[in-house]
PDB file of N, CA and C in Angstrom:
ATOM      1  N   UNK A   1     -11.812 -55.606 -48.053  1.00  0.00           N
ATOM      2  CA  UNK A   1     -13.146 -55.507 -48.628  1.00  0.00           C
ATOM      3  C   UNK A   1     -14.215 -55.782 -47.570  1.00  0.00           C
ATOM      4  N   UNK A   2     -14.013 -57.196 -46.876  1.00  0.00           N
ATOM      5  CA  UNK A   2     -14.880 -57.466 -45.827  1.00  0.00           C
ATOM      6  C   UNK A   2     -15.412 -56.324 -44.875  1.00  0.00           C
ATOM      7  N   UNK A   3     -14.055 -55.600 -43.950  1.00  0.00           N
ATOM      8  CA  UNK A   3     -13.986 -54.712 -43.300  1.00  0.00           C
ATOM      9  C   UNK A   3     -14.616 -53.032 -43.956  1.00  0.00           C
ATOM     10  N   UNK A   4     -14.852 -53.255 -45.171  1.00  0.00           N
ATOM     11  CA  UNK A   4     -15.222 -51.576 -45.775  1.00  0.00           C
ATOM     12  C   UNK A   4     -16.576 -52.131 -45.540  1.00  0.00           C
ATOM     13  N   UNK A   5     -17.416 -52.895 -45.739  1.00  0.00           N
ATOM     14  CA  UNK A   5     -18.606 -53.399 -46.230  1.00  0.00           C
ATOM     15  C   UNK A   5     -19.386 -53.393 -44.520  1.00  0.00           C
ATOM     16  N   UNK A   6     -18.425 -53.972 -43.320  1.00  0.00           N
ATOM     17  CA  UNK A   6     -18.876 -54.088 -41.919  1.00  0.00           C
ATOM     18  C   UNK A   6     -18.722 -52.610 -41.700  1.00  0.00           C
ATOM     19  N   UNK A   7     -17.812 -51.734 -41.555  1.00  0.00           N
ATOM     20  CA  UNK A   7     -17.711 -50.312 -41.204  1.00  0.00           C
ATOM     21  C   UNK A   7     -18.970 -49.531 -42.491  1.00  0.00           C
ATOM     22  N   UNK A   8     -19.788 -49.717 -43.502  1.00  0.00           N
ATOM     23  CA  UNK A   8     -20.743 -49.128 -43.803  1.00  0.00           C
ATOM     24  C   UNK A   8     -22.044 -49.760 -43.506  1.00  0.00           C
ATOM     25  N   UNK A   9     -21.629 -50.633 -43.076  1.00  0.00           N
ATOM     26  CA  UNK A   9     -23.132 -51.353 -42.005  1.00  0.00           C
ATOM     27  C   UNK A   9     -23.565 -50.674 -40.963  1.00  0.00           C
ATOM     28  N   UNK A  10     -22.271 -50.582 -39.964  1.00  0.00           N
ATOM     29  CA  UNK A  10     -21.933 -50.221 -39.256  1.00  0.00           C
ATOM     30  C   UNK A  10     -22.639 -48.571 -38.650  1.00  0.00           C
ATOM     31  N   UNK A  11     -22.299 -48.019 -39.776  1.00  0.00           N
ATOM     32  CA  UNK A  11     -22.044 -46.638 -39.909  1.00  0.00           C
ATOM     33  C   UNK A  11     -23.916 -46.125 -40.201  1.00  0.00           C
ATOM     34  N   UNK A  12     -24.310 -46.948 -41.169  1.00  0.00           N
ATOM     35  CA  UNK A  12     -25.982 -46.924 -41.733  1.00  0.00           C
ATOM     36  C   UNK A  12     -26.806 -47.036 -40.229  1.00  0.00           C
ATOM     37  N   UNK A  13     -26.154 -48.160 -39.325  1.00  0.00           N
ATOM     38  CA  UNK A  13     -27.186 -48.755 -38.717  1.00  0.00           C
ATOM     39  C   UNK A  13     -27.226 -47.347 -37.246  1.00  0.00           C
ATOM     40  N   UNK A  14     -25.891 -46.506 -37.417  1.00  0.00           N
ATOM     41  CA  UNK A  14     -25.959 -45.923 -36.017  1.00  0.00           C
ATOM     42  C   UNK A  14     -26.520 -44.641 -36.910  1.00  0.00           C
ATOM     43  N   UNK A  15     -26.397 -44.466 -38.020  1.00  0.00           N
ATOM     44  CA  UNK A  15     -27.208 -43.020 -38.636  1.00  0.00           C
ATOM     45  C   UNK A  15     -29.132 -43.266 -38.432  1.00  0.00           C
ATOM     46  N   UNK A  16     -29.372 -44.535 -38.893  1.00  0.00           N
ATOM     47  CA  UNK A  16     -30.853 -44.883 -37.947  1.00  0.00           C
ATOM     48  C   UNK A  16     -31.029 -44.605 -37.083  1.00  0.00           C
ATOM     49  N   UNK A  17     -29.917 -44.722 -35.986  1.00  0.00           N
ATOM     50  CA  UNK A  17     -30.531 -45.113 -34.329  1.00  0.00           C
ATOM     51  C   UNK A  17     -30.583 -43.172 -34.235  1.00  0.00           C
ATOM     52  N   UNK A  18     -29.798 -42.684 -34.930  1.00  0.00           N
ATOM     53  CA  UNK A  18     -29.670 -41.011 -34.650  1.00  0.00           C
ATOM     54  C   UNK A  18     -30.666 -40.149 -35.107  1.00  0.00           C
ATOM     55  N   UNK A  19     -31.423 -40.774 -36.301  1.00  0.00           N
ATOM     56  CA  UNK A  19     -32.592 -40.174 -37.260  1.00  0.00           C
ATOM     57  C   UNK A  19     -34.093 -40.749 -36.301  1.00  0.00           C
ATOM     58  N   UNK A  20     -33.756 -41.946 -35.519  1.00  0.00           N
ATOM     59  CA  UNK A  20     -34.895 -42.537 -34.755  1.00  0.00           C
ATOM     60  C   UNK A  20     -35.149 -41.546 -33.181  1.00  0.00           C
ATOM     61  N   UNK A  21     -34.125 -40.973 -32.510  1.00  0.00           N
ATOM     62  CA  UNK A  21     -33.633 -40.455 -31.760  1.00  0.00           C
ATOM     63  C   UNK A  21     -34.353 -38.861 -32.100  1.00  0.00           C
ATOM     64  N   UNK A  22     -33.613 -38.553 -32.900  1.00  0.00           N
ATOM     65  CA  UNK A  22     -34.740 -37.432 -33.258  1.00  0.00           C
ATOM     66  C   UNK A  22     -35.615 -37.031 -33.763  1.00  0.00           C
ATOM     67  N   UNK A  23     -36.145 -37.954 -33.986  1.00  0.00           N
ATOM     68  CA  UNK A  23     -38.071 -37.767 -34.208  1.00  0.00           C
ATOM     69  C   UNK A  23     -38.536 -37.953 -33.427  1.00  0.00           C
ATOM     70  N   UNK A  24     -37.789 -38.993 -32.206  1.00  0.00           N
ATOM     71  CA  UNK A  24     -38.807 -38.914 -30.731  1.00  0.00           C
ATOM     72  C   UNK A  24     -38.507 -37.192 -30.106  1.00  0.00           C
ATOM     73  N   UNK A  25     -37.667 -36.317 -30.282  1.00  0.00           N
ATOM     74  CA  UNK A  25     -37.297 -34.865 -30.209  1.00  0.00           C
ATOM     75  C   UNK A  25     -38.455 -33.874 -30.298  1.00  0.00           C
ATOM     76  N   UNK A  26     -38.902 -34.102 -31.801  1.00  0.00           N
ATOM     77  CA  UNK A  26     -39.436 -33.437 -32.591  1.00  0.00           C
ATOM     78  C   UNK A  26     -40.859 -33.394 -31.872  1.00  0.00           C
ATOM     79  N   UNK A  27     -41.545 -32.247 -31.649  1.00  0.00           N
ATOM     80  CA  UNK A  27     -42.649 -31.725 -31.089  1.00  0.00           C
ATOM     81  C   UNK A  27     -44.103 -32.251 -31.724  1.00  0.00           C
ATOM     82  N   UNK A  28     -44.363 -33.107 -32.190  1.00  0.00           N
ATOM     83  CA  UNK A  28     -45.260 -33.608 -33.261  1.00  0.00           C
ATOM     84  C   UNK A  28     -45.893 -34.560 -32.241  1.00  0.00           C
ATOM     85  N   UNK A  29     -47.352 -35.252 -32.670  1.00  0.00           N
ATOM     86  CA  UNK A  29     -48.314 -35.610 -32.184  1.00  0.00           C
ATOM     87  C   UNK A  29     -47.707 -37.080 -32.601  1.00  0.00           C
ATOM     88  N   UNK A  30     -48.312 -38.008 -31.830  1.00  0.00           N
ATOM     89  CA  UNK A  30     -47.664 -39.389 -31.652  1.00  0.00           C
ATOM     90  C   UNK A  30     -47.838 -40.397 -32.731  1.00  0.00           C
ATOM     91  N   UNK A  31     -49.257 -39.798 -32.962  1.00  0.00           N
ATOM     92  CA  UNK A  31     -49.280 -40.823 -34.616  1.00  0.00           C
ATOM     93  C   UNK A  31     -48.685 -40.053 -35.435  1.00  0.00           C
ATOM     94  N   UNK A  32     -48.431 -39.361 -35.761  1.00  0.00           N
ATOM     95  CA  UNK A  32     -47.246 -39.026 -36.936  1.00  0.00           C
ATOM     96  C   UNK A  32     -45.730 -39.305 -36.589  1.00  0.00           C
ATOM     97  N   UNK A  33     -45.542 -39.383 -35.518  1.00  0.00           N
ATOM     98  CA  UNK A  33     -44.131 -39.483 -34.970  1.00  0.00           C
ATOM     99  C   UNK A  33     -43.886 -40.901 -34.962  1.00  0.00           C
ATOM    100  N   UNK A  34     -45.307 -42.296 -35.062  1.00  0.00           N
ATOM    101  CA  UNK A  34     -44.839 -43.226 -35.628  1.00  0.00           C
ATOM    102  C   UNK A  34     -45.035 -44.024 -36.649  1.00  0.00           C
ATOM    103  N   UNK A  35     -45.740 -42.925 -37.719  1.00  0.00           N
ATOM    104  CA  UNK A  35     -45.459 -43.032 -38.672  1.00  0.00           C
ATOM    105  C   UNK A  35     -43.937 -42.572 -39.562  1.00  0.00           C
ATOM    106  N   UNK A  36     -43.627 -41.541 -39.136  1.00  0.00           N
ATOM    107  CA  UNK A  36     -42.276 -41.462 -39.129  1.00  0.00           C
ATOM    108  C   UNK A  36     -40.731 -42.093 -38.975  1.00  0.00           C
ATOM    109  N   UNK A  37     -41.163 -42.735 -37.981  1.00  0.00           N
ATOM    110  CA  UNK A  37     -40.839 -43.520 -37.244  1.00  0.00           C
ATOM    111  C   UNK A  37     -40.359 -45.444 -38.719  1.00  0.00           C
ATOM    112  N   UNK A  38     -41.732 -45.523 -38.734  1.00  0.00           N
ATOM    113  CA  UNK A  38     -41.871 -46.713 -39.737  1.00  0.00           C
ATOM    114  C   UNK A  38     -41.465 -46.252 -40.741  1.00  0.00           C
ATOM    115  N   UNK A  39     -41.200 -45.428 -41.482  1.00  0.00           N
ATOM    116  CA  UNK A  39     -40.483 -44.848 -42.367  1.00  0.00           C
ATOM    117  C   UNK A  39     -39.148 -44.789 -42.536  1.00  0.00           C
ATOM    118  N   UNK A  40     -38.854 -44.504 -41.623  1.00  0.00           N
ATOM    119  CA  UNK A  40     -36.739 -44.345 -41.060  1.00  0.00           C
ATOM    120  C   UNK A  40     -36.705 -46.054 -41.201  1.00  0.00           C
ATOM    121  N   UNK A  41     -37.393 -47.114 -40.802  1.00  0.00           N
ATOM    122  CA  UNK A  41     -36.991 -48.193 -40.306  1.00  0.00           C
ATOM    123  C   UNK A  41     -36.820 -48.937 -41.380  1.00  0.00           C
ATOM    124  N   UNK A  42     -38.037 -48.678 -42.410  1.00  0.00           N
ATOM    125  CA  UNK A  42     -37.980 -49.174 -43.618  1.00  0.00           C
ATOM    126  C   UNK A  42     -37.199 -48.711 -44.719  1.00  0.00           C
ATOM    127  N   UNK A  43     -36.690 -47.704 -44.867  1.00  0.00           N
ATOM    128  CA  UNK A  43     -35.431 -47.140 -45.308  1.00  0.00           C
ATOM    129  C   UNK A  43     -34.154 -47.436 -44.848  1.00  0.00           C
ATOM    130  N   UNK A  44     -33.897 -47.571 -43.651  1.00  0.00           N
ATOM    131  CA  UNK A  44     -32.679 -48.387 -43.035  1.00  0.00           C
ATOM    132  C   UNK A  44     -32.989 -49.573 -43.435  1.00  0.00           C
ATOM    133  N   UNK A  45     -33.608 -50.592 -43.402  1.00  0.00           N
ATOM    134  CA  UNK A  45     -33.683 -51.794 -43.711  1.00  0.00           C
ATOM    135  C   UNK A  45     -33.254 -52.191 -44.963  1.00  0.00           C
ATOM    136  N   UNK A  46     -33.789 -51.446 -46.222  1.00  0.00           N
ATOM    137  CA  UNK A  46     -33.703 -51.420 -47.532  1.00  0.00           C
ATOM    138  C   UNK A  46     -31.860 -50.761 -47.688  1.00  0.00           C
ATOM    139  N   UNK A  47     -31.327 -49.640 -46.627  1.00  0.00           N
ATOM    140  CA  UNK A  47     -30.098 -49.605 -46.979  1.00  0.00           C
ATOM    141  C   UNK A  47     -29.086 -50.676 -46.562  1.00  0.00           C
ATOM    142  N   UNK A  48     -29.674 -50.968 -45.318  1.00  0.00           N
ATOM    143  CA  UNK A  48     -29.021 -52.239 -44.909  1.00  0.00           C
ATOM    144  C   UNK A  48     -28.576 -53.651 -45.906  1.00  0.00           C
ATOM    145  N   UNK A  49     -30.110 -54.022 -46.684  1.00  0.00           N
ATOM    146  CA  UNK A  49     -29.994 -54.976 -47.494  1.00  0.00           C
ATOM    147  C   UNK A  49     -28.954 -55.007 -49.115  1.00  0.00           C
ATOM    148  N   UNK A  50     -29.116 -53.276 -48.775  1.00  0.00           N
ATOM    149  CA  UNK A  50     -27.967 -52.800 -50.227  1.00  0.00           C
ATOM    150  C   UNK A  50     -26.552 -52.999 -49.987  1.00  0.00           C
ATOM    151  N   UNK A  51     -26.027 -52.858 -48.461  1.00  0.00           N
ATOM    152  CA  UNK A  51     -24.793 -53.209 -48.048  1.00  0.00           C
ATOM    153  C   UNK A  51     -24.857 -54.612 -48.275  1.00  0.00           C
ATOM    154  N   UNK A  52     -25.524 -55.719 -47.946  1.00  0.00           N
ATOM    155  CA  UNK A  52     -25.606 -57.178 -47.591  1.00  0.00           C
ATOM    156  C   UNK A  52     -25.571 -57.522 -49.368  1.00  0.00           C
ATOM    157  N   UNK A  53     -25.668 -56.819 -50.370  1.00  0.00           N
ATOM    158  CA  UNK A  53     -25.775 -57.258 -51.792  1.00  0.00           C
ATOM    159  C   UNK A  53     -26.975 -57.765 -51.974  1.00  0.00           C
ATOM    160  N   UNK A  54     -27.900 -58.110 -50.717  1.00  0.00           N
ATOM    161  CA  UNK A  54     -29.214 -59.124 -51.307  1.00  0.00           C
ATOM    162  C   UNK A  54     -30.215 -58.267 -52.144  1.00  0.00           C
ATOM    163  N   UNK A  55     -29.988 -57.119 -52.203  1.00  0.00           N
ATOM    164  CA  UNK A  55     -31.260 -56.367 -53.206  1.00  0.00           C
ATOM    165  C   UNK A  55     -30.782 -55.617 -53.963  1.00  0.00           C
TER     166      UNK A  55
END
């Protein structure tokens, strides 16, 4: 159980770093790119906390 719960942590936190990765890609003007940006982070965060049970 422990180990399913670390491998979808795991797994959430490197699908961020890949969704963060390509929006710096993406041809867009810098304030939207970090607004974008704060968006991915706060959505990872909130999935993060769904793995951890706290929310």
């Amino acid at each position: 159980m422990g180990a399913s719960i670390l491998i979808g942590i795991l797994i959430t936190f490197l699908v961020i770093v890949l969704v963060l990765y390509l929006v710096q890609r993406l041809p867009i003007d810098g304030r939207m790119r970090q607004i974008v940006q704060i968006i991915v982070i706060i959505i990872g965060i909130v999935s993060l906390l769904k793995y951890l049970a706290v929310w």
